[in-house]
C-alpha atoms as a PDB file:
ATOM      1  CA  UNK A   1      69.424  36.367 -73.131  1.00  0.00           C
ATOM      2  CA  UNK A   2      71.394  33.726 -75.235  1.00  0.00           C
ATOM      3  CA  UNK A   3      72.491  30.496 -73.944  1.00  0.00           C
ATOM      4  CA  UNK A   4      75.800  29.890 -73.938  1.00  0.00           C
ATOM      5  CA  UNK A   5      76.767  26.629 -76.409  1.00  0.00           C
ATOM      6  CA  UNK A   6      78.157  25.000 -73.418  1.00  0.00           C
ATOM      7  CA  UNK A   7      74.600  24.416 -71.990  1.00  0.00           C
ATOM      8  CA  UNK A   8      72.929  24.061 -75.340  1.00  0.00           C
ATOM      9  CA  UNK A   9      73.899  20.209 -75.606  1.00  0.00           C
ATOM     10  CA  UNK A  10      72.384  19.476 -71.855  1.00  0.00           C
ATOM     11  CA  UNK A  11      69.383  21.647 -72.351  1.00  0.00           C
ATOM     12  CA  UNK A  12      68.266  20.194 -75.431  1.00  0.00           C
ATOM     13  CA  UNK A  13      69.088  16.496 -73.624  1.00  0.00           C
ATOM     14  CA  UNK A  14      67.375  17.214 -70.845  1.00  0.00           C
ATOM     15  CA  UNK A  15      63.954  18.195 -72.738  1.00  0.00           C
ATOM     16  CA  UNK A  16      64.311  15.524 -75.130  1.00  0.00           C
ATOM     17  CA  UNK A  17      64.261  12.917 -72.072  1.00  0.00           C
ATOM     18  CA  UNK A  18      61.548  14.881 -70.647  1.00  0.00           C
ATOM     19  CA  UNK A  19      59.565  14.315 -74.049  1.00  0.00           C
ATOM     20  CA  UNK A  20      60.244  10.803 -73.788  1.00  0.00           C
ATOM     21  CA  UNK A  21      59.204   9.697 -70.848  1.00  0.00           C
ATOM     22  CA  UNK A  22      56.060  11.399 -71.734  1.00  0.00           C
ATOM     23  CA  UNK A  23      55.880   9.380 -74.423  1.00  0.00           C
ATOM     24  CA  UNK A  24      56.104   6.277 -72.636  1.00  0.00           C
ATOM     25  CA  UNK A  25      53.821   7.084 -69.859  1.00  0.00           C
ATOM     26  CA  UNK A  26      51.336   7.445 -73.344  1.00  0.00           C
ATOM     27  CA  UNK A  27      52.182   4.274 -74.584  1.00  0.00           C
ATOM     28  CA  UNK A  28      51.817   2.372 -71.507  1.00  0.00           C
ATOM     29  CA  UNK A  29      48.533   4.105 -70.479  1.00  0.00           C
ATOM     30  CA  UNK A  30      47.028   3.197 -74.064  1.00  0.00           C
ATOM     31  CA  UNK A  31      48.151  -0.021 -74.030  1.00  0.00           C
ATOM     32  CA  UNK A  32      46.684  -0.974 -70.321  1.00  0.00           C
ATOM     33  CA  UNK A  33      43.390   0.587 -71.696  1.00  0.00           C
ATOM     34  CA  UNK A  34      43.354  -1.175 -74.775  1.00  0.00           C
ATOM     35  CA  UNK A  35      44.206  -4.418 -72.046  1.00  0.00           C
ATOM     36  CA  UNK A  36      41.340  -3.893 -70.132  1.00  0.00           C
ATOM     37  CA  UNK A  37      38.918  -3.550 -72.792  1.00  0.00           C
ATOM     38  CA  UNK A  38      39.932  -6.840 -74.443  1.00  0.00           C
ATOM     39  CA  UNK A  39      39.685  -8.237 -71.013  1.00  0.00           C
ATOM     40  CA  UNK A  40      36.072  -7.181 -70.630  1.00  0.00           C
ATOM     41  CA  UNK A  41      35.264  -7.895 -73.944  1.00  0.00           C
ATOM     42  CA  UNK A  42      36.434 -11.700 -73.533  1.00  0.00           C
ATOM     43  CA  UNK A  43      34.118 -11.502 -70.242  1.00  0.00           C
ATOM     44  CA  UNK A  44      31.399 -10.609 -71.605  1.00  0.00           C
ATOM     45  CA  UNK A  45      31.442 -13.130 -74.698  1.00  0.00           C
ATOM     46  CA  UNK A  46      31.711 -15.470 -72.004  1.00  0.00           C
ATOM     47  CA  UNK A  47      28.301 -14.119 -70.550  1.00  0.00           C
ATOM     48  CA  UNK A  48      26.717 -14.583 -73.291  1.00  0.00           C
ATOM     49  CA  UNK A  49      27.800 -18.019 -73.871  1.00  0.00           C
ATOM     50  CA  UNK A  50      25.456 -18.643 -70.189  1.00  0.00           C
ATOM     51  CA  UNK A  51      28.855 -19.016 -68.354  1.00  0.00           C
ATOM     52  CA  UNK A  52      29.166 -17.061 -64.830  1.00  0.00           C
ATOM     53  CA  UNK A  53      31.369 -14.626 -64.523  1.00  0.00           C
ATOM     54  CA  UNK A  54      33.922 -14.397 -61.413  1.00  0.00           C
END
């Protein structure tokens, strides 16, 4: 089965949207992680200081 050359240009679109917007979803999920860590890590240099947390 060969795809015609008509359909090649939309295929190949198509999947290399797909791939991107998996490759956001990556970015933003290690960037919210990375987030929260610095957020806990700022909380608990703050415990140790003797302040109480929230």
């Amino acid at each position: 089965m060969t795809i015609p050359n008509s359909l090649l240009g939309p295929i190949l679109g198509g999947l290399l949207g797909f791939l991107g917007a998996i490759g956001a979803a990556i970015v933003a999920f290690i960037l919210a992680q990375r987030d929260r860590v610095r957020r806990m890590n700022e909380e608990r240099i703050e415990d140790d200081r003797g302040h109480e947390l929230p």
